[in-house]
Structures are given as structure tokens and as C-alpha cells.
Protein backbone atom coordinates (compact mmCIF):
# COMPACT_ATOMS: atom_id res chain seq x y z
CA UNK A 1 0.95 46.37 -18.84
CA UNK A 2 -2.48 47.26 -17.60
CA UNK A 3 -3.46 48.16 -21.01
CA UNK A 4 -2.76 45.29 -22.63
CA UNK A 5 -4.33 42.96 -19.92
CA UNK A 6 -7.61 44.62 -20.83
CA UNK A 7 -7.10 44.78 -24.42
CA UNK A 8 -6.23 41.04 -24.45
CA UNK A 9 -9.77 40.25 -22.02
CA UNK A 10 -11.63 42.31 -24.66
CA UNK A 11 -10.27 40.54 -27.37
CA UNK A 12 -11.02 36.99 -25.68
CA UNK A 13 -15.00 38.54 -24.99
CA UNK A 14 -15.26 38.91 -28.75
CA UNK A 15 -14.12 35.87 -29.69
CA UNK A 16 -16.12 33.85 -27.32
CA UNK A 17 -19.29 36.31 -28.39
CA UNK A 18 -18.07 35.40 -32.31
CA UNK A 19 -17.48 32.14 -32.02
CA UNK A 20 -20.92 30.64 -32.92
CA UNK A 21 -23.48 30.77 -34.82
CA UNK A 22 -26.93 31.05 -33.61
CA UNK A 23 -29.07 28.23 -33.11
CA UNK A 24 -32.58 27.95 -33.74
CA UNK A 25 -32.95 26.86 -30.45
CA UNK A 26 -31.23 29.87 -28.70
CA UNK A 27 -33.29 32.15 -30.73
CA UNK A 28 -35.48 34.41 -28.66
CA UNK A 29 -38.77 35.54 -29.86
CA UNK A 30 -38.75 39.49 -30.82
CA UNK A 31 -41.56 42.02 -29.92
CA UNK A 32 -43.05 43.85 -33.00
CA UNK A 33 -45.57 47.00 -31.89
CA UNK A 34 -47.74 47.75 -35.21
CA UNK A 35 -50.86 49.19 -36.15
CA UNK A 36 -53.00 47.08 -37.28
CA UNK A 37 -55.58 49.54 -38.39
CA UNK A 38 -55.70 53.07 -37.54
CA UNK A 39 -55.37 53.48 -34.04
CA UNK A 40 -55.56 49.82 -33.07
CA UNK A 41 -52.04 48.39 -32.18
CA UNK A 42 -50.66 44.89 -31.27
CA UNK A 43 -47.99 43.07 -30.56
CA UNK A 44 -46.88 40.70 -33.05
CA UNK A 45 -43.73 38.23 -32.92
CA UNK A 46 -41.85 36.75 -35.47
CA UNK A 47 -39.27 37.78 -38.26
CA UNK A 48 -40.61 40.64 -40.20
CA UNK A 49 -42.07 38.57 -43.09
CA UNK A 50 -44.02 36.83 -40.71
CA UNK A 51 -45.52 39.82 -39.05
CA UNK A 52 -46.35 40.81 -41.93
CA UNK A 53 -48.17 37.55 -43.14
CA UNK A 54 -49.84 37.88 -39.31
CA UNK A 55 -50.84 41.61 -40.10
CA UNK A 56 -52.88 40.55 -43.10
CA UNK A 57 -54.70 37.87 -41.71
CA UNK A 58 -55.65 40.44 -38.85
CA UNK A 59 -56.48 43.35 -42.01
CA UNK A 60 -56.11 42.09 -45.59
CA UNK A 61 -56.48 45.92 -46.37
CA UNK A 62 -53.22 46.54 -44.36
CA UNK A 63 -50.77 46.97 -47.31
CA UNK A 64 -53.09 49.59 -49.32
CA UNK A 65 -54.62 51.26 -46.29
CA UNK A 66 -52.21 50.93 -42.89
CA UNK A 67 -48.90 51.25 -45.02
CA UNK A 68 -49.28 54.15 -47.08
CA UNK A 69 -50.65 55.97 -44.37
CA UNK A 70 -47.85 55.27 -42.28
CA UNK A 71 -45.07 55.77 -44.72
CA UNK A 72 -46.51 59.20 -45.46
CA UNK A 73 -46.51 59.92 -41.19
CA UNK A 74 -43.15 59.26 -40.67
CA UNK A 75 -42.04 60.61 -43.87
CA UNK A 76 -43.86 63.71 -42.22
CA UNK A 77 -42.29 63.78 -39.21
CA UNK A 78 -38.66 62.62 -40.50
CA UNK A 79 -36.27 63.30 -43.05
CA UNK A 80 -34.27 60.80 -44.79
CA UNK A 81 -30.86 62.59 -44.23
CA UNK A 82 -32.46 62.49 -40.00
CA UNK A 83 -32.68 58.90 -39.82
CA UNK A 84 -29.53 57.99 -40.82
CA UNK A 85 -28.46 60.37 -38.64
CA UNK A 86 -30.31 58.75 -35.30
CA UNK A 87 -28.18 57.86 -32.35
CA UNK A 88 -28.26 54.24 -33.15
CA UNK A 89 -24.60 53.96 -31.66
CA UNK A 90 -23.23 52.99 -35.52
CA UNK A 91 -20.56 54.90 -37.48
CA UNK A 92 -17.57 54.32 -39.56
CA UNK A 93 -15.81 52.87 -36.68
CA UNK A 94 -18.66 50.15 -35.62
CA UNK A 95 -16.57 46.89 -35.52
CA UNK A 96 -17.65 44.38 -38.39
CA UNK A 97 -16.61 40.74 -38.50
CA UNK A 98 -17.26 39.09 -41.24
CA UNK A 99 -17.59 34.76 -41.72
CA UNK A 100 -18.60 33.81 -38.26
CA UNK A 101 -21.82 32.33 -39.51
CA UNK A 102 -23.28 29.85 -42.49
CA UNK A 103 -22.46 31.84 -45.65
CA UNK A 104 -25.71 33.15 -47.36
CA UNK A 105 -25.34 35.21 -51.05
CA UNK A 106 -25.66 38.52 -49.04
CA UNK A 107 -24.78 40.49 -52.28
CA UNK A 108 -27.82 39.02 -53.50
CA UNK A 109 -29.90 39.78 -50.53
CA UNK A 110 -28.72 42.28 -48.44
CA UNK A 111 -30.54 45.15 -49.97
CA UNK A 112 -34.23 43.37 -49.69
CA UNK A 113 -33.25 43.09 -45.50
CA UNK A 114 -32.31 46.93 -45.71
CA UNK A 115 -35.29 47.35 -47.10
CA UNK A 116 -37.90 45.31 -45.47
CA UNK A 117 -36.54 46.71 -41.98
CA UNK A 118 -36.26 49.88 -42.99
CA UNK A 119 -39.62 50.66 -43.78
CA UNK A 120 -40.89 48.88 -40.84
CA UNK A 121 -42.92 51.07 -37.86
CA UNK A 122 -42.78 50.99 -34.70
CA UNK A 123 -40.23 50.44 -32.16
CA UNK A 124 -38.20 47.19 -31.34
CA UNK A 125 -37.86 45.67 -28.13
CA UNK A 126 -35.46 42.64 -27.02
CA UNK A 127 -34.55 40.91 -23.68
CA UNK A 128 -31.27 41.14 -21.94
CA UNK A 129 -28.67 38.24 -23.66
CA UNK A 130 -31.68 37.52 -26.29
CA UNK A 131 -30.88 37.02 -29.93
CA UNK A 132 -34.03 37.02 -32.54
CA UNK A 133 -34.14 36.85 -36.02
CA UNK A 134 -35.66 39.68 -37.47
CA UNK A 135 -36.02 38.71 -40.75
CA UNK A 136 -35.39 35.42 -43.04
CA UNK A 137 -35.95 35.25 -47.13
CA UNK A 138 -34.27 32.86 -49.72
CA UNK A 139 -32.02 31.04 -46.84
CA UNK A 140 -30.54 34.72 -46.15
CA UNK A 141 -31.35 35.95 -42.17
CA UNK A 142 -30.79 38.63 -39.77
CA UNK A 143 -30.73 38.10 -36.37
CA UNK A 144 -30.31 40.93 -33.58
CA UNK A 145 -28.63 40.82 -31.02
CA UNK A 146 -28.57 42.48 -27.29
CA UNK A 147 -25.61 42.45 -25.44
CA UNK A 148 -26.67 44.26 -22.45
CA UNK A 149 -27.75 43.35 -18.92
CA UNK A 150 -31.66 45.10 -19.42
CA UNK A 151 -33.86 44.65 -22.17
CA UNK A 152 -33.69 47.35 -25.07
CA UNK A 153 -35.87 49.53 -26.83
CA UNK A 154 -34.86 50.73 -30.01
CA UNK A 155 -35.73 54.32 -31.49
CA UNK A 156 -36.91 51.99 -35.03
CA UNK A 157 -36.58 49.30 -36.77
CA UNK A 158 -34.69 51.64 -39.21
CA UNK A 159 -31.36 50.80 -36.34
CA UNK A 160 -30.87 47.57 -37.60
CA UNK A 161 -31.08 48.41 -41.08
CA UNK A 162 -28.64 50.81 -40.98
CA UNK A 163 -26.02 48.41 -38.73
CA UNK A 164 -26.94 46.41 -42.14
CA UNK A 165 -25.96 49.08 -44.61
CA UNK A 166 -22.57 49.11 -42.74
CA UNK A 167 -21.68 45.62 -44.81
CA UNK A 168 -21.99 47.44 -48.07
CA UNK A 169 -18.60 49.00 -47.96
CA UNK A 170 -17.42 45.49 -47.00
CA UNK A 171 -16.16 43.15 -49.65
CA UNK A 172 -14.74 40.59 -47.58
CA UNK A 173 -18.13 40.35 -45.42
CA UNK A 174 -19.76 39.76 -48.94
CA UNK A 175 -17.54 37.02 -50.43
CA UNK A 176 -17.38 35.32 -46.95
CA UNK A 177 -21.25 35.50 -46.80
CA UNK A 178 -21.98 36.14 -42.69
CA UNK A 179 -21.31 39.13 -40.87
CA UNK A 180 -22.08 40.73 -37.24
CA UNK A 181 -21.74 44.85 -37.25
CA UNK A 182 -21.55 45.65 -33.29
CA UNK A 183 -23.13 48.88 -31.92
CA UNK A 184 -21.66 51.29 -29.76
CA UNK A 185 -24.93 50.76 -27.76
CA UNK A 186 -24.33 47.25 -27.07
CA UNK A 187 -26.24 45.18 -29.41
CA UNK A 188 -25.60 43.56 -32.73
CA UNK A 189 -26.74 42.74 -35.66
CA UNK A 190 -26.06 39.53 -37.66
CA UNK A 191 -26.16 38.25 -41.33
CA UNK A 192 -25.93 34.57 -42.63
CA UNK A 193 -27.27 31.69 -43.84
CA UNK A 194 -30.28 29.92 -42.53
CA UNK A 195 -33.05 27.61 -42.80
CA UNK A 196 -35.84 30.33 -43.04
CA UNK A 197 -38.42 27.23 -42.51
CA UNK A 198 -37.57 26.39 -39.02
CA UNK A 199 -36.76 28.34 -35.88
């Protein structure tokens, strides 16, 4: 009887954790550490695209000098088959619920958020409770997600992206457009539709 008590309060936690969307007002800004230039970091907020827009303002060099440079570093240091690999608390078994937000083609644009986040440096950080969108392109975004009581740190940006590779193996995520894929280090990441104009 015990068992079942919890199982049912779990169940309710989800749903109440499911039921809604995220609103642009509830969004929390998220913390991007990059290098600007060799050896000269900042901290940059916004969705990816944006940081990226705010990264060549600061050096309009950065895609042809900063990038490379820091592709061929981590590609260095790390092995494709090691990254998957990373204790980012997903696996096979990582709950996936699919339709809880605005549908969005994500057959059309998951791949370019897999991608863009996946080739991002630099490690991710997020208050307790907060929810950010990471990135937004073509009315397609990604928000994460922290579901514990301190603020986390994640190993890369290469976490979410694999939380987002998750969905591939999903065809019902895909036709119902949204998904969330929940980590087993209590944070989330979601997929939807979204106005990627306003915040």
C-alpha cells in the first residue's frame, strides 16, 4: 500500500510539473561562459543564437578565429564516442513526454538545436526552479529546465543536446510537436513551439 501511495504522489508531481507550458514571463535568464578571444572570457545571456549575435559584436573575427580554435581543443581533449558517454544523468530509460507544449515542426528542426548546442563551449549554469530557453529558430525552442533546490552547473552544453537526441527515437514526440526528456540529475529539457521574437 505504501508503494502505491508514493507511486501515485510521483505521478501527481509530474503532472503538475507537465502541465504547462512555459511562459515568457517565467523564463529565467541563462548564464553562457565563452571566450571571446583567446584567453578573454565573459558572461553572456540569452538563447544561444543570441550569444552568438552578442559574441560578434564583441569580435567579428569570432567565427573564423575563436571557433575553430576551440572546436579543434575540445576535439583534442575529447572523443566523440566520450561525450556521449558523459554522466549527464540520460539513458534509454530517461522519461520523455511528448505534447505538453505549443507544437513546433521538430522533425524539421530538431537536428539544427542538436547542433547549435552541441558545438557550444563552455559550461552551463541555471538557478534553482529556473527555466531558460536555450535556444529559439523558425518558431522551434528549447528551454532547460532545473528541478533541483541549488543552482546547477553542467559538465557542457553538449548535456542538453544529447537529452535532445533522446526525441529522435520518438515518433509520437515528433507528430505531437513538444516534448520534455527528464534527467536522472534533476533537470529537463524542453521542445516546442514559440515566438522566438519575444521573451
Amino acid at each position: 500500500m505504501q508503494f502505491f501511495t508514493k507511486i501515485l504522489a510521483l505521478c501527481l508531481l509530474v503532472v503538475g510539473v507537465l502541465a504547462s507550458a512555459v511562459a515568457p514571463a517565467d523564463e529565467v535568464p541563462i548564464a553562457w561562459e565563452v571566450e571571446v578571444r583567446r584567453g578573454e572570457k565573459a558572461t553572456l545571456y540569452g538563447t544561444v543564437q543570441e550569444v552568438h549575435a552578442q559574441l560578434l559584436e564583441r569580435n567579428p573575427n569570432w567565427d573564423t578565429e575563436v571557433a575553430p580554435a576551440l572546436q579543434a581543443r575540445d576535439a583534442a581533449t575529447t572523443s566523440r564516442v566520450d561525450r556521449r558517454n558523459r554522466d549527464d544523468g540520460f539513458s534509454s530509460r530517461s522519461l520523455i513526454v511528448c505534447g505538453k507544449d505549443p507544437w513546433s515542426n521538430l522533425a524539421a528542426w530538431l537536428d539544427n538545436h542538436i547542433y547549435y548546442l552541441s558545438h557550444i563551449n563552455g559550461k552551463p549554469s541555471n538557478r534553482a526552479g529556473g527555466c531558460g530557453r536555450v535556444s529559439c529558430q523558425h518558431s522551434c525552442a528549447v528551454w532547460w529546465c532545473n528541478d533541483n533546490t541549488e543552482e546547477l552547473t553542467l559538465g557542457s552544453w553538449s548535456w542538453l543536446s544529447n537529452g535532445l537526441s533522446l526525441l529522435k527515437d520518438s515518433p509520437i514526440c515528433m507528430r505531437e510537436g513538444s516534448a520534455m526528456v527528464y534527467s536522472e540529475l534533476g533537470y529537463r529539457v524542453r521542445i516546442g513551439g514559440a515566438d522566438c521574437g519575444k521573451k
